[in-house]
PDB file of N, CA and C in Angstrom:
ATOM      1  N   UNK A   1      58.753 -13.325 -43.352  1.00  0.00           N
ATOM      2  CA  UNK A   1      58.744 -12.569 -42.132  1.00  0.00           C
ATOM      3  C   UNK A   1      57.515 -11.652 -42.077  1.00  0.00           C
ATOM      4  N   UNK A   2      57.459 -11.339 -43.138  1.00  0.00           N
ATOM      5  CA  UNK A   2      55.800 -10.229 -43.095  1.00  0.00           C
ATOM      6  C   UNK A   2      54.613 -10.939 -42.966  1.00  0.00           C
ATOM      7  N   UNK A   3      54.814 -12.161 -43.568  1.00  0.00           N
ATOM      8  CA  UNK A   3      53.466 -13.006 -43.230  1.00  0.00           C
ATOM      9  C   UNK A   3      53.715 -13.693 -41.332  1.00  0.00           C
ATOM     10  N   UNK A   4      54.529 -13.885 -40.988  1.00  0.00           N
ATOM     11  CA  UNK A   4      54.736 -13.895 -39.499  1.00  0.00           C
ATOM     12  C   UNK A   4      54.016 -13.060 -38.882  1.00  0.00           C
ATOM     13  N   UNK A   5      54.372 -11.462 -38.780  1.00  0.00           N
ATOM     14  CA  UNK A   5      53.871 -10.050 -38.290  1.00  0.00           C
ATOM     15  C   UNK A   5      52.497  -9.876 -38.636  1.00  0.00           C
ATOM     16  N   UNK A   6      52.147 -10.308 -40.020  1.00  0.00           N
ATOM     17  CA  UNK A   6      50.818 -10.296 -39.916  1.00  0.00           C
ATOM     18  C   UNK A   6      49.734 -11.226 -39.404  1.00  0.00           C
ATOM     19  N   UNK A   7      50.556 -12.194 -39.688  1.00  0.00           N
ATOM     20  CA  UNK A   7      49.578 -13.939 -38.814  1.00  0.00           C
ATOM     21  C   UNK A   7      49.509 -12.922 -37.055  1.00  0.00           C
ATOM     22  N   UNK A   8      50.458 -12.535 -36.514  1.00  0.00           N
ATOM     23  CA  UNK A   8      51.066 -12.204 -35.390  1.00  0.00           C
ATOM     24  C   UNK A   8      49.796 -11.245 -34.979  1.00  0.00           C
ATOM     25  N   UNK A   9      49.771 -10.285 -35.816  1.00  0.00           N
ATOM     26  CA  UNK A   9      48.786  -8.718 -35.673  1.00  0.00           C
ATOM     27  C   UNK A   9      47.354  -9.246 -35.474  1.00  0.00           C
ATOM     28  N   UNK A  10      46.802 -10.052 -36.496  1.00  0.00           N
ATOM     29  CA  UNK A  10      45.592 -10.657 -36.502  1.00  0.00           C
ATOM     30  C   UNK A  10      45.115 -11.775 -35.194  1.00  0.00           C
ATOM     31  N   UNK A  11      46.056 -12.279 -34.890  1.00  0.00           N
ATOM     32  CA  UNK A  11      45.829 -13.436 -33.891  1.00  0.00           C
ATOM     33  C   UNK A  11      45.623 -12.002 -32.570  1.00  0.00           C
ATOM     34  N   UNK A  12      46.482 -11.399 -32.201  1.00  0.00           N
ATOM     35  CA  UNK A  12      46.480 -10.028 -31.132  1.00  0.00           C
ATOM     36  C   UNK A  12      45.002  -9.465 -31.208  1.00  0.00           C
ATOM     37  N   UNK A  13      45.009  -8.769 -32.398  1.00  0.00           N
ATOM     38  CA  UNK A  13      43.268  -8.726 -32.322  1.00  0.00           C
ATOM     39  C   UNK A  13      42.270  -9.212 -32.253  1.00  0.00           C
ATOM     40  N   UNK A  14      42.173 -10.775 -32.543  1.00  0.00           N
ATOM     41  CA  UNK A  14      41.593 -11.629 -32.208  1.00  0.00           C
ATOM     42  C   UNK A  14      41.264 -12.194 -30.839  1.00  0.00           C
ATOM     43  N   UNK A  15      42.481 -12.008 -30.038  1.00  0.00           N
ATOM     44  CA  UNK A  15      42.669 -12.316 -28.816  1.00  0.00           C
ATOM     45  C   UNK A  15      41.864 -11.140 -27.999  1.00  0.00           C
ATOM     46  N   UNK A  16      41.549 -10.224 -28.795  1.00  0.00           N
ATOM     47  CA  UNK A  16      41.607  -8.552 -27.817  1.00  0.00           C
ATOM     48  C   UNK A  16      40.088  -8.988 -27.910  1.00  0.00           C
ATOM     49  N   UNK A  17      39.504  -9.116 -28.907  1.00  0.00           N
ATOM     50  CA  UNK A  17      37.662  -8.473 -29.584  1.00  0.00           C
ATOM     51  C   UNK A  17      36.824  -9.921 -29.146  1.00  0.00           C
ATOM     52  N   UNK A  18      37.521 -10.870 -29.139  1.00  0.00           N
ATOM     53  CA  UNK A  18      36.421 -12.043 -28.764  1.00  0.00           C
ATOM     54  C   UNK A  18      36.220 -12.421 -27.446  1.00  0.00           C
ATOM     55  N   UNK A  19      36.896 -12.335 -26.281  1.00  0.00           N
ATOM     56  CA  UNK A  19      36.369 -11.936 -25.134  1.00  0.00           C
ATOM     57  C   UNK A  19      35.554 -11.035 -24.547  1.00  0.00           C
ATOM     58  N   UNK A  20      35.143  -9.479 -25.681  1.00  0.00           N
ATOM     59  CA  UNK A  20      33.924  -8.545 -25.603  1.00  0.00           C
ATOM     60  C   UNK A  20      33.206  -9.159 -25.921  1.00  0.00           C
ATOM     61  N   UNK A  21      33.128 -10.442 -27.502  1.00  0.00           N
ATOM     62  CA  UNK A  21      31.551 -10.808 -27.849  1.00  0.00           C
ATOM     63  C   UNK A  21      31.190 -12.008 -26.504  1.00  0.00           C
ATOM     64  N   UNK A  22      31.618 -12.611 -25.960  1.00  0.00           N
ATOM     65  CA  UNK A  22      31.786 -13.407 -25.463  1.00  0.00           C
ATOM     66  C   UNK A  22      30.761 -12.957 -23.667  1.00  0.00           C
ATOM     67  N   UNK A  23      30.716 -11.553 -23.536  1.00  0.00           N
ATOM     68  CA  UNK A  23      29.697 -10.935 -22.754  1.00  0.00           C
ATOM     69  C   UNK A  23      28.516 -10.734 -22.781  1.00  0.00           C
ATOM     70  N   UNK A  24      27.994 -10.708 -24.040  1.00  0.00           N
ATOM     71  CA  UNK A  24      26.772 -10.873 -24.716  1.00  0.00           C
ATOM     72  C   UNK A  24      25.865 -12.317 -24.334  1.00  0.00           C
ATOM     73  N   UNK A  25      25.866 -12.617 -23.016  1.00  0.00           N
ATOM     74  CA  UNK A  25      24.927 -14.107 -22.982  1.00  0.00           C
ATOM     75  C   UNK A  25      24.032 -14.251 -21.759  1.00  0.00           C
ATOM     76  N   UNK A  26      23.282 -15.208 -21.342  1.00  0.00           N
ATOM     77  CA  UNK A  26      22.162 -14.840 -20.513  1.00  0.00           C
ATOM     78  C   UNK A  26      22.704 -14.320 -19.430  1.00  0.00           C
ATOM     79  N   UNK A  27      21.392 -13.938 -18.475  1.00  0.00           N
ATOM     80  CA  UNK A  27      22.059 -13.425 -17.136  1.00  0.00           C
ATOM     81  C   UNK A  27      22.966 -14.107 -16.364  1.00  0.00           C
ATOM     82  N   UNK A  28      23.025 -13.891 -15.170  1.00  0.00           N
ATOM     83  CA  UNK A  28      24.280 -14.268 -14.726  1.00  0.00           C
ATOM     84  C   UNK A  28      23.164 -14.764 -13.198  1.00  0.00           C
ATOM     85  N   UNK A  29      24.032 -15.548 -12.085  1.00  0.00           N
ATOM     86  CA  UNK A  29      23.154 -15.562 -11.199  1.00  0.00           C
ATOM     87  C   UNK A  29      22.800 -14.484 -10.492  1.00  0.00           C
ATOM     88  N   UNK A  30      23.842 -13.780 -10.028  1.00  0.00           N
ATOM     89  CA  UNK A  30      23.301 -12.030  -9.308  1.00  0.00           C
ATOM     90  C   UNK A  30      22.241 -11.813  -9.872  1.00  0.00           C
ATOM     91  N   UNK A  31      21.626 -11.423 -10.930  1.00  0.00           N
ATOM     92  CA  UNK A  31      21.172 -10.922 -11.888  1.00  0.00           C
ATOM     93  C   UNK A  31      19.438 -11.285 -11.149  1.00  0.00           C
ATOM     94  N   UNK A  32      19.198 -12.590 -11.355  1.00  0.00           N
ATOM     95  CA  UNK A  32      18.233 -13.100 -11.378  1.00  0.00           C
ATOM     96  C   UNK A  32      17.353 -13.436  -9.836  1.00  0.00           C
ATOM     97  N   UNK A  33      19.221 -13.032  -8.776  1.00  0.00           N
ATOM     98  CA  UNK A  33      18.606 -13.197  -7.741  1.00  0.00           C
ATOM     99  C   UNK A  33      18.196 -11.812  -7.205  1.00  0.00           C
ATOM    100  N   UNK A  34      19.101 -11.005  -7.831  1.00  0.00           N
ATOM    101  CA  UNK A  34      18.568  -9.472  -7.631  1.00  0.00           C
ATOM    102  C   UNK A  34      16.801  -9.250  -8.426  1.00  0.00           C
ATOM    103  N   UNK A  35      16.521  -9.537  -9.202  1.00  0.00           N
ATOM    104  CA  UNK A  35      14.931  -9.751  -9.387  1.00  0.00           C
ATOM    105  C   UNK A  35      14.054  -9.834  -8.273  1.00  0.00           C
ATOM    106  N   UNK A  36      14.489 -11.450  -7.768  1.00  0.00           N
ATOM    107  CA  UNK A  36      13.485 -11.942  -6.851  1.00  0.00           C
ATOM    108  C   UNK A  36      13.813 -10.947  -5.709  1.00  0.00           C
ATOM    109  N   UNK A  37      15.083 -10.021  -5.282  1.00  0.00           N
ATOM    110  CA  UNK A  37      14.893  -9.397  -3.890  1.00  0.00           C
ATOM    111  C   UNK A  37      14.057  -7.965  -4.454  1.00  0.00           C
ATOM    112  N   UNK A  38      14.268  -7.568  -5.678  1.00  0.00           N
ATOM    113  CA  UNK A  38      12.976  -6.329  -6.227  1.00  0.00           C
ATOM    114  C   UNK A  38      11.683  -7.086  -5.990  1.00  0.00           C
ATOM    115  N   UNK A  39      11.186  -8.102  -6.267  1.00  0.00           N
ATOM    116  CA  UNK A  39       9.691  -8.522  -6.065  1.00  0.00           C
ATOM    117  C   UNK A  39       9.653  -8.566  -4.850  1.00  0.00           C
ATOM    118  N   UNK A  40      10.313  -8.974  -3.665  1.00  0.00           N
ATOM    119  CA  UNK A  40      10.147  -9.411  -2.352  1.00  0.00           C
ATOM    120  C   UNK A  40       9.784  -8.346  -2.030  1.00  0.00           C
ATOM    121  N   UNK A  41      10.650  -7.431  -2.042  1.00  0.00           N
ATOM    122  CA  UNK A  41      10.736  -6.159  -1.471  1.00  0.00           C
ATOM    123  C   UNK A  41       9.708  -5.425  -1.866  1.00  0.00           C
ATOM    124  N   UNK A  42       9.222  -5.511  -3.193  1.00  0.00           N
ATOM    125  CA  UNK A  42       7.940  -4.736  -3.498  1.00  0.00           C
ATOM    126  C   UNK A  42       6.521  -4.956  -2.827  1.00  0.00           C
ATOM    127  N   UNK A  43       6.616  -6.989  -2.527  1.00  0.00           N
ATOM    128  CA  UNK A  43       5.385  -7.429  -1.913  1.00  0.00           C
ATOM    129  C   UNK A  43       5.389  -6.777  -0.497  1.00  0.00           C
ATOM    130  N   UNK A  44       6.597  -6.617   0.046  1.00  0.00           N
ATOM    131  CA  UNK A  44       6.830  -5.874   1.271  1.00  0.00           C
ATOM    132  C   UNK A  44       6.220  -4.704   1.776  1.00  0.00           C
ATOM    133  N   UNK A  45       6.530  -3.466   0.818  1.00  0.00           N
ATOM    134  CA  UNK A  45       6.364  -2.390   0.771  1.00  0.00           C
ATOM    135  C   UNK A  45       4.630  -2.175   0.552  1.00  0.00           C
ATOM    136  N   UNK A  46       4.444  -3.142  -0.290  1.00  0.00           N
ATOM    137  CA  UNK A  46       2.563  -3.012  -0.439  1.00  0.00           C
ATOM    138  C   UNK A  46       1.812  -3.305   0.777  1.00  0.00           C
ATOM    139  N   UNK A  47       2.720  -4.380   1.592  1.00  0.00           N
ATOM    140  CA  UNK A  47       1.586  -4.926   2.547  1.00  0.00           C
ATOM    141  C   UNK A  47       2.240  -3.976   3.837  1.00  0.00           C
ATOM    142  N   UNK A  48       3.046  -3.357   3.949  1.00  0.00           N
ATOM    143  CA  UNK A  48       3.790  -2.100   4.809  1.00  0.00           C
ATOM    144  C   UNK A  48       2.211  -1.116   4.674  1.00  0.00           C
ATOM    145  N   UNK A  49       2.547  -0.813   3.219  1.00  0.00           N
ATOM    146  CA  UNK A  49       1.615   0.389   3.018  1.00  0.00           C
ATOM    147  C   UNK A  49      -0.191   0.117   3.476  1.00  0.00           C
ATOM    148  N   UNK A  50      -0.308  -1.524   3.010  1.00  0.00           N
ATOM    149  CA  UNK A  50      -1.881  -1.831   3.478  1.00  0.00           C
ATOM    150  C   UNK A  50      -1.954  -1.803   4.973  1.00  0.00           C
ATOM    151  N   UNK A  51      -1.119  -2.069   5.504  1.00  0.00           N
ATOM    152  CA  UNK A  51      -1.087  -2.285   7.169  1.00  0.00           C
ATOM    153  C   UNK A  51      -1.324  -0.525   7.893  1.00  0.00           C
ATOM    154  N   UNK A  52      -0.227  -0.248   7.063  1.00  0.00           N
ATOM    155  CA  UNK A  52      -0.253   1.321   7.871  1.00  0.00           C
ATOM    156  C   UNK A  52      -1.574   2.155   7.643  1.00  0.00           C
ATOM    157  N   UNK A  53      -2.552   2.147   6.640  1.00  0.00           N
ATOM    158  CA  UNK A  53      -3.918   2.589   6.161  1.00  0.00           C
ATOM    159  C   UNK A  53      -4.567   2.235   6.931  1.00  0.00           C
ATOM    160  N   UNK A  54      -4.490   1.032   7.314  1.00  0.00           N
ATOM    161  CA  UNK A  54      -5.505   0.575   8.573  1.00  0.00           C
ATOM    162  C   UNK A  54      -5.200   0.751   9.843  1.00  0.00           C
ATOM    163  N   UNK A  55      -4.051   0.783  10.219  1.00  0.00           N
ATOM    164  CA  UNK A  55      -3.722   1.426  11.143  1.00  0.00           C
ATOM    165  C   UNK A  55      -4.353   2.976  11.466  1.00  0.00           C
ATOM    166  N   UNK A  56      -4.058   3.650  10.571  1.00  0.00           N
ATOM    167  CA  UNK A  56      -4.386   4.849  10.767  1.00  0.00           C
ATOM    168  C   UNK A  56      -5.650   5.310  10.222  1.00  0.00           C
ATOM    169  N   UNK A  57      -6.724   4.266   9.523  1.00  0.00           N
ATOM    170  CA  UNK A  57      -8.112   4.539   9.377  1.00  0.00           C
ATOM    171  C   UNK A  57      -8.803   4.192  10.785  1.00  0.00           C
ATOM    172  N   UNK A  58      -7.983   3.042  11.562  1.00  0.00           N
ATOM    173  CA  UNK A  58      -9.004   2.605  12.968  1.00  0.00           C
ATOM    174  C   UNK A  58      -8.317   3.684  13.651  1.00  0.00           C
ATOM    175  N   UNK A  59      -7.253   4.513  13.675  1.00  0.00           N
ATOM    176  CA  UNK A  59      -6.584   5.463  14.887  1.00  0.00           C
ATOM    177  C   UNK A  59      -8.318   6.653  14.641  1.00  0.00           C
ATOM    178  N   UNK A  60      -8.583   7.129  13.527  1.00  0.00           N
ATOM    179  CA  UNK A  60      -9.441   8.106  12.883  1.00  0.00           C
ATOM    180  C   UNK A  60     -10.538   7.813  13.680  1.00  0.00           C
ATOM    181  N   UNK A  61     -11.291   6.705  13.243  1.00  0.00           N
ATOM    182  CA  UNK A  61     -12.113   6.143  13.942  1.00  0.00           C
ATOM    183  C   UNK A  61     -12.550   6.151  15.301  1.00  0.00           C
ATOM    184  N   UNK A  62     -11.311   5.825  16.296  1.00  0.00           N
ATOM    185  CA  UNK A  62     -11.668   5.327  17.834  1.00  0.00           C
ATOM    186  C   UNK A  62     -11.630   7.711  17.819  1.00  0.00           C
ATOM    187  N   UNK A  63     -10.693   8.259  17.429  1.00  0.00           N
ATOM    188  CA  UNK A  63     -10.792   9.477  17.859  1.00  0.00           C
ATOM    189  C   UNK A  63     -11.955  10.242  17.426  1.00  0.00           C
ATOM    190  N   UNK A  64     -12.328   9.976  16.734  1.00  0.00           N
ATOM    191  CA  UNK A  64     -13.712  10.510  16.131  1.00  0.00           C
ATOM    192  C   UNK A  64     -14.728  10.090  17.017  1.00  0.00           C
ATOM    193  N   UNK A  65     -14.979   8.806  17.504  1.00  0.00           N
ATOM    194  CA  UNK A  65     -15.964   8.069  18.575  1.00  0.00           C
ATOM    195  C   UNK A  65     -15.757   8.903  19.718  1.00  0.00           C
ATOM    196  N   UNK A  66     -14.047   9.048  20.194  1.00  0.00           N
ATOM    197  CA  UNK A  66     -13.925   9.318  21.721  1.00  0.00           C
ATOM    198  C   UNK A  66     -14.156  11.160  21.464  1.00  0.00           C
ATOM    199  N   UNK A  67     -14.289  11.968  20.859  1.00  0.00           N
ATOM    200  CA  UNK A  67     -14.763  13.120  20.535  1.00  0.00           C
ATOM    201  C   UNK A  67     -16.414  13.303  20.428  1.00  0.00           C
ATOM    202  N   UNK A  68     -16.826  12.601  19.793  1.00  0.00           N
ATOM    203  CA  UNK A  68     -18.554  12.422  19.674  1.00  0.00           C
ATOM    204  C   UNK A  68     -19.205  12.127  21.017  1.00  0.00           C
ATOM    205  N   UNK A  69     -18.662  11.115  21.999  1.00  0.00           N
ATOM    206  CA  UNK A  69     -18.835  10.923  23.073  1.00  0.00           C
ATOM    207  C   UNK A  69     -18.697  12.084  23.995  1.00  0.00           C
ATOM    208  N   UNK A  70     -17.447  12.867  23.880  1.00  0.00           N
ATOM    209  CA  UNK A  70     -17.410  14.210  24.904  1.00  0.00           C
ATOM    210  C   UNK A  70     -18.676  15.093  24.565  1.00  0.00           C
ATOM    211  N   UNK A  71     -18.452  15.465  22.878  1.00  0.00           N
ATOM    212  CA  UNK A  71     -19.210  16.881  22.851  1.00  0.00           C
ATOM    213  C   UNK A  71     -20.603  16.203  22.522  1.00  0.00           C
ATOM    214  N   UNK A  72     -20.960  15.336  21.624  1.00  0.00           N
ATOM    215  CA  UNK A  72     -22.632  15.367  21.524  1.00  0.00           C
ATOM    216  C   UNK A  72     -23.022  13.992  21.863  1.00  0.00           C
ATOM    217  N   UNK A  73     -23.861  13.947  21.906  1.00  0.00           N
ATOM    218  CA  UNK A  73     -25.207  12.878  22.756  1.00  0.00           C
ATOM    219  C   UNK A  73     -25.162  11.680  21.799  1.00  0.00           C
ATOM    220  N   UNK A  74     -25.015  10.730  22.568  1.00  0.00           N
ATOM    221  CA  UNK A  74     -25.430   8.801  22.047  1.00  0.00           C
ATOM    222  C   UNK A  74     -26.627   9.069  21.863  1.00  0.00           C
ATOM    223  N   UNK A  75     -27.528   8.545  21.090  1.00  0.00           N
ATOM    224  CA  UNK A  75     -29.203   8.498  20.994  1.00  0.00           C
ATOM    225  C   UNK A  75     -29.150   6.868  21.483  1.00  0.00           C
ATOM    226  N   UNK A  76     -30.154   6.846  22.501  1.00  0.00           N
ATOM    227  CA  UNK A  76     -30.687   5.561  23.134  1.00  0.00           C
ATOM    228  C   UNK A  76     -31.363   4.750  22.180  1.00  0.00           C
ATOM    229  N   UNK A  77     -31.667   3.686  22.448  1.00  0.00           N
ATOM    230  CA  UNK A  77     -32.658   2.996  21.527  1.00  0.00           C
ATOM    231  C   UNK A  77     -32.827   2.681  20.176  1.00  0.00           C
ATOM    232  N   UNK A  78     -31.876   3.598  19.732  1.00  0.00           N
ATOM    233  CA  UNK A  78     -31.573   3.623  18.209  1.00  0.00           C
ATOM    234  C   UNK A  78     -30.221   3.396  17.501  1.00  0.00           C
ATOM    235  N   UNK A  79     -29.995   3.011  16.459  1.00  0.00           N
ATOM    236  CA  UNK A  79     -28.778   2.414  15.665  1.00  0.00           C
ATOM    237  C   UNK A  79     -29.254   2.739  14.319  1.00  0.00           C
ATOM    238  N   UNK A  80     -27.680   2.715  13.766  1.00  0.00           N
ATOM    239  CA  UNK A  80     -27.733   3.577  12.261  1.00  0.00           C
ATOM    240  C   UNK A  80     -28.283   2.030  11.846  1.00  0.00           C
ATOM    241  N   UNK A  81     -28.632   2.476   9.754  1.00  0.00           N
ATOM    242  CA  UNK A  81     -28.515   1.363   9.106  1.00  0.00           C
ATOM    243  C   UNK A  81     -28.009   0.322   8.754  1.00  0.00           C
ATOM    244  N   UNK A  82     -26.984   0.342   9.452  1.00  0.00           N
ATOM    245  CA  UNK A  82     -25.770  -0.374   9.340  1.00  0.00           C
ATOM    246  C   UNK A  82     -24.955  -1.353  11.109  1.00  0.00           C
ATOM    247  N   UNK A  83     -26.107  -0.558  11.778  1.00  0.00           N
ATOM    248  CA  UNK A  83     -26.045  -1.126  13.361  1.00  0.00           C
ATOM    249  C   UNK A  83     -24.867  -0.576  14.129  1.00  0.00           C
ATOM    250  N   UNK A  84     -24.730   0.923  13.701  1.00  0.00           N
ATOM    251  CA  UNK A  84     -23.522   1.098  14.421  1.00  0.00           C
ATOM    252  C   UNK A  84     -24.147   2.286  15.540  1.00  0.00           C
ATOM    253  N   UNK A  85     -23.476   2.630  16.569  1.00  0.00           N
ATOM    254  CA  UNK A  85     -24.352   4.309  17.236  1.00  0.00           C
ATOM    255  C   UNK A  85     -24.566   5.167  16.505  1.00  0.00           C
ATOM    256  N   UNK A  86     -25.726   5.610  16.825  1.00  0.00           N
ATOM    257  CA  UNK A  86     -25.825   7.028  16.533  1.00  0.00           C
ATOM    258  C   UNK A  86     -25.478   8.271  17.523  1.00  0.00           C
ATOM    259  N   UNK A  87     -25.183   9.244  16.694  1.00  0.00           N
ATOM    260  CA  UNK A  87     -24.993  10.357  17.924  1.00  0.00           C
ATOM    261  C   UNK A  87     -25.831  11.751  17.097  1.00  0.00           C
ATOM    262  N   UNK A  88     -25.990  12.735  18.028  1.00  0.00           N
ATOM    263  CA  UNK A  88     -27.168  13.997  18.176  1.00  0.00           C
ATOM    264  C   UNK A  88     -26.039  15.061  18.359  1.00  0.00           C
ATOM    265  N   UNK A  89     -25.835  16.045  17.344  1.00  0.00           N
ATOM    266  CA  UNK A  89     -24.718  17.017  17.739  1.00  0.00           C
ATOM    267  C   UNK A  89     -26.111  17.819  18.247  1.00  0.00           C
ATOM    268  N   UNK A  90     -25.520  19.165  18.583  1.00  0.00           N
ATOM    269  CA  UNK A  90     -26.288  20.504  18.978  1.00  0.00           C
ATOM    270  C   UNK A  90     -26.885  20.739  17.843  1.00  0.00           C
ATOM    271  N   UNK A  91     -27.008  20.874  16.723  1.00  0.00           N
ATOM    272  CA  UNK A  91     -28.346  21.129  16.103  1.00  0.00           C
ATOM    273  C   UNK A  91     -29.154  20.267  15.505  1.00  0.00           C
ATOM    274  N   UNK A  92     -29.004  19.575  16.115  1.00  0.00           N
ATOM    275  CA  UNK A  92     -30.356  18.412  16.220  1.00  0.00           C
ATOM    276  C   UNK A  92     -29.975  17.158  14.705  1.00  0.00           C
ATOM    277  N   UNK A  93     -28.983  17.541  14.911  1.00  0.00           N
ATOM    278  CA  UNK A  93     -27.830  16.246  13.546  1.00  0.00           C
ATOM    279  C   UNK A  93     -27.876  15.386  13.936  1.00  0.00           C
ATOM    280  N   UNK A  94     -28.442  14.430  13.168  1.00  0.00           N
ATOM    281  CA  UNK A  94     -28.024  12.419  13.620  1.00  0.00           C
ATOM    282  C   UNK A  94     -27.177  12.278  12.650  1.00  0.00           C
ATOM    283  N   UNK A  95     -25.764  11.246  13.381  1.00  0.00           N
ATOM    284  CA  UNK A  95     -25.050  10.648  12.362  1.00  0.00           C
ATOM    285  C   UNK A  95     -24.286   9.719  13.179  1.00  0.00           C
ATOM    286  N   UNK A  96     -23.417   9.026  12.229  1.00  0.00           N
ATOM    287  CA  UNK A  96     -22.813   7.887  12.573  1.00  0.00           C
ATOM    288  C   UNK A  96     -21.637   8.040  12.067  1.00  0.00           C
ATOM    289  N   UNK A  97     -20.494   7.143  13.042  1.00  0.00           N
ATOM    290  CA  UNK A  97     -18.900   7.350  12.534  1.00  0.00           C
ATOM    291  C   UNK A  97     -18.765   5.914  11.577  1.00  0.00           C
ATOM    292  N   UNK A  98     -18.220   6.448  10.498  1.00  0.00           N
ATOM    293  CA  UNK A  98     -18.110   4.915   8.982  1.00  0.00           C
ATOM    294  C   UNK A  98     -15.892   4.622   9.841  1.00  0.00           C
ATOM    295  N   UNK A  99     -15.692   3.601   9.230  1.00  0.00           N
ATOM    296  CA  UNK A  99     -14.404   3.090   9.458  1.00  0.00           C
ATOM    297  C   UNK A  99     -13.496   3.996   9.244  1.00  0.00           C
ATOM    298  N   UNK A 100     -13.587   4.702   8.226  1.00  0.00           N
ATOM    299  CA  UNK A 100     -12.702   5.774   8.102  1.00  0.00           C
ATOM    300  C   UNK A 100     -12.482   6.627   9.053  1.00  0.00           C
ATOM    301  N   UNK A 101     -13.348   7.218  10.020  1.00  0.00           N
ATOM    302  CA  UNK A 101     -13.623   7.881  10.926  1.00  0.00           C
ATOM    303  C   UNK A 101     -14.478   8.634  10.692  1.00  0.00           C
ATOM    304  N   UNK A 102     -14.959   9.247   9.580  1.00  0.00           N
ATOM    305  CA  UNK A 102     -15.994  10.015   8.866  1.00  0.00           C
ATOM    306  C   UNK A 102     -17.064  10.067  10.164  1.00  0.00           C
ATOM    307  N   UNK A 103     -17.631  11.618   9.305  1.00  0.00           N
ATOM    308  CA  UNK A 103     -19.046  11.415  10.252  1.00  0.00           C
ATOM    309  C   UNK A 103     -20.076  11.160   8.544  1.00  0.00           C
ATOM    310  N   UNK A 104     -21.266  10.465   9.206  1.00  0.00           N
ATOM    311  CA  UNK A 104     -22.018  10.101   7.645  1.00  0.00           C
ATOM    312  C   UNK A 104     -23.388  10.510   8.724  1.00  0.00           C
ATOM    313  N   UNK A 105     -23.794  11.841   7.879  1.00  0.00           N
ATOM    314  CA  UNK A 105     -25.055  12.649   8.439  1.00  0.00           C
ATOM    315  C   UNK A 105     -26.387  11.106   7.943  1.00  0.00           C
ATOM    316  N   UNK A 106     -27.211  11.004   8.669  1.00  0.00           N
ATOM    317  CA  UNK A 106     -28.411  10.528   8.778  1.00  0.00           C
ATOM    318  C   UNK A 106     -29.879  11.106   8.922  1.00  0.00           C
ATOM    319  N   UNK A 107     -30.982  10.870   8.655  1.00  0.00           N
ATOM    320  CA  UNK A 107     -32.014  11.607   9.306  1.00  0.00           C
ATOM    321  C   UNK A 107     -33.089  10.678  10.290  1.00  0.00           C
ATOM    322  N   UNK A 108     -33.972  11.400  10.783  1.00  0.00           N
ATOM    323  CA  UNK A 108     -34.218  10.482  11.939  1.00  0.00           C
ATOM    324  C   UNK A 108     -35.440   9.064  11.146  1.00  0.00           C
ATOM    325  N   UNK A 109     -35.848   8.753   9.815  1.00  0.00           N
ATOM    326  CA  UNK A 109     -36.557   8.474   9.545  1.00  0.00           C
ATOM    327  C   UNK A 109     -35.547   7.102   8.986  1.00  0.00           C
ATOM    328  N   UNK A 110     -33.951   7.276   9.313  1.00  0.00           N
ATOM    329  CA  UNK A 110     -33.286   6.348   8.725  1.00  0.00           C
ATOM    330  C   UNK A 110     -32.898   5.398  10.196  1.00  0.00           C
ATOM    331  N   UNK A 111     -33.712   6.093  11.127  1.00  0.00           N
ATOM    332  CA  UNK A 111     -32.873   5.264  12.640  1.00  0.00           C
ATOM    333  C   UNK A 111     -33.125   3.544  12.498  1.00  0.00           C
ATOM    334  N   UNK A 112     -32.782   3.039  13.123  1.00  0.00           N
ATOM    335  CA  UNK A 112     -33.368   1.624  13.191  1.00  0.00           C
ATOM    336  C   UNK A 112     -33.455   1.554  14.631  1.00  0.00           C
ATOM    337  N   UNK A 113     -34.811   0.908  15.427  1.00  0.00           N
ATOM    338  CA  UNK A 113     -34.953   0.640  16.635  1.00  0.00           C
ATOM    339  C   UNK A 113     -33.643  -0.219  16.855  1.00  0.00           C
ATOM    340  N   UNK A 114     -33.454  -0.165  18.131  1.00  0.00           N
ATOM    341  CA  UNK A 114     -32.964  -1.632  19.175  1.00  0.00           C
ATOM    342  C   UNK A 114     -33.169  -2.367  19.196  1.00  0.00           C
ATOM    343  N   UNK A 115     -33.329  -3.741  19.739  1.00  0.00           N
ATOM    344  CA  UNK A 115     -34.630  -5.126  19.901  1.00  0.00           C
ATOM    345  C   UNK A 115     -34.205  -5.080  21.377  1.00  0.00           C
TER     346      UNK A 115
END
């Protein structure tokens, strides 16, 4: 009878502990499909973020142009190094707007004629 109770005790624990090791094995499918929606989502978020930079480097841009146009002078005949307008603030400043919207000071020896 004691060897019964004990065959009995051992088989119980046996039954209990090998369904824990039994968790220990590769992923599962969730697992792997949850991966690919972290990469998706990341390629997402990058090309979100590249889109919106340009968005808001050409917004910089056209407002910087439509400001240069009110307060200081287009120079005729002439174009930066790069073939874009030039403009003449009030103290006799040449420069040009870069993509960013920037102003990029010039001097007049950098103009390039027209054709």
């Amino acid at each position: 009878m004691k060897r019964f109770f004990a065959t009995a005790i051992v088989l119980a624990f046996l039954s209990i502990s090998l369904p824990s090791l039994a968790q220990d094995t590769k992923p599962t499918v969730p697992e792997k499909v949850g991966h690919g929606v972290k990469k998706g989502a990341k390629k997402a978020w990058h090309g979100t973020k590249k889109g919106a930079k340009a968005v808001g480097n050409k917004t910089a841009e056209l407002a910087t142009e439509g400001k240069a146009k009110v307060t200081d002078k287009e120079v005729d005949g002439y174009l930066a190094p790069n073939g874009r307008k030039v403009y003449v603030d009030d103290g006799d400043k040449y420069y040009w707007i870069n993509k960013k919207g920037g102003r990029e000071w010039i001097t007049k020896d950098q103009l390039k004629k027209k054709d």
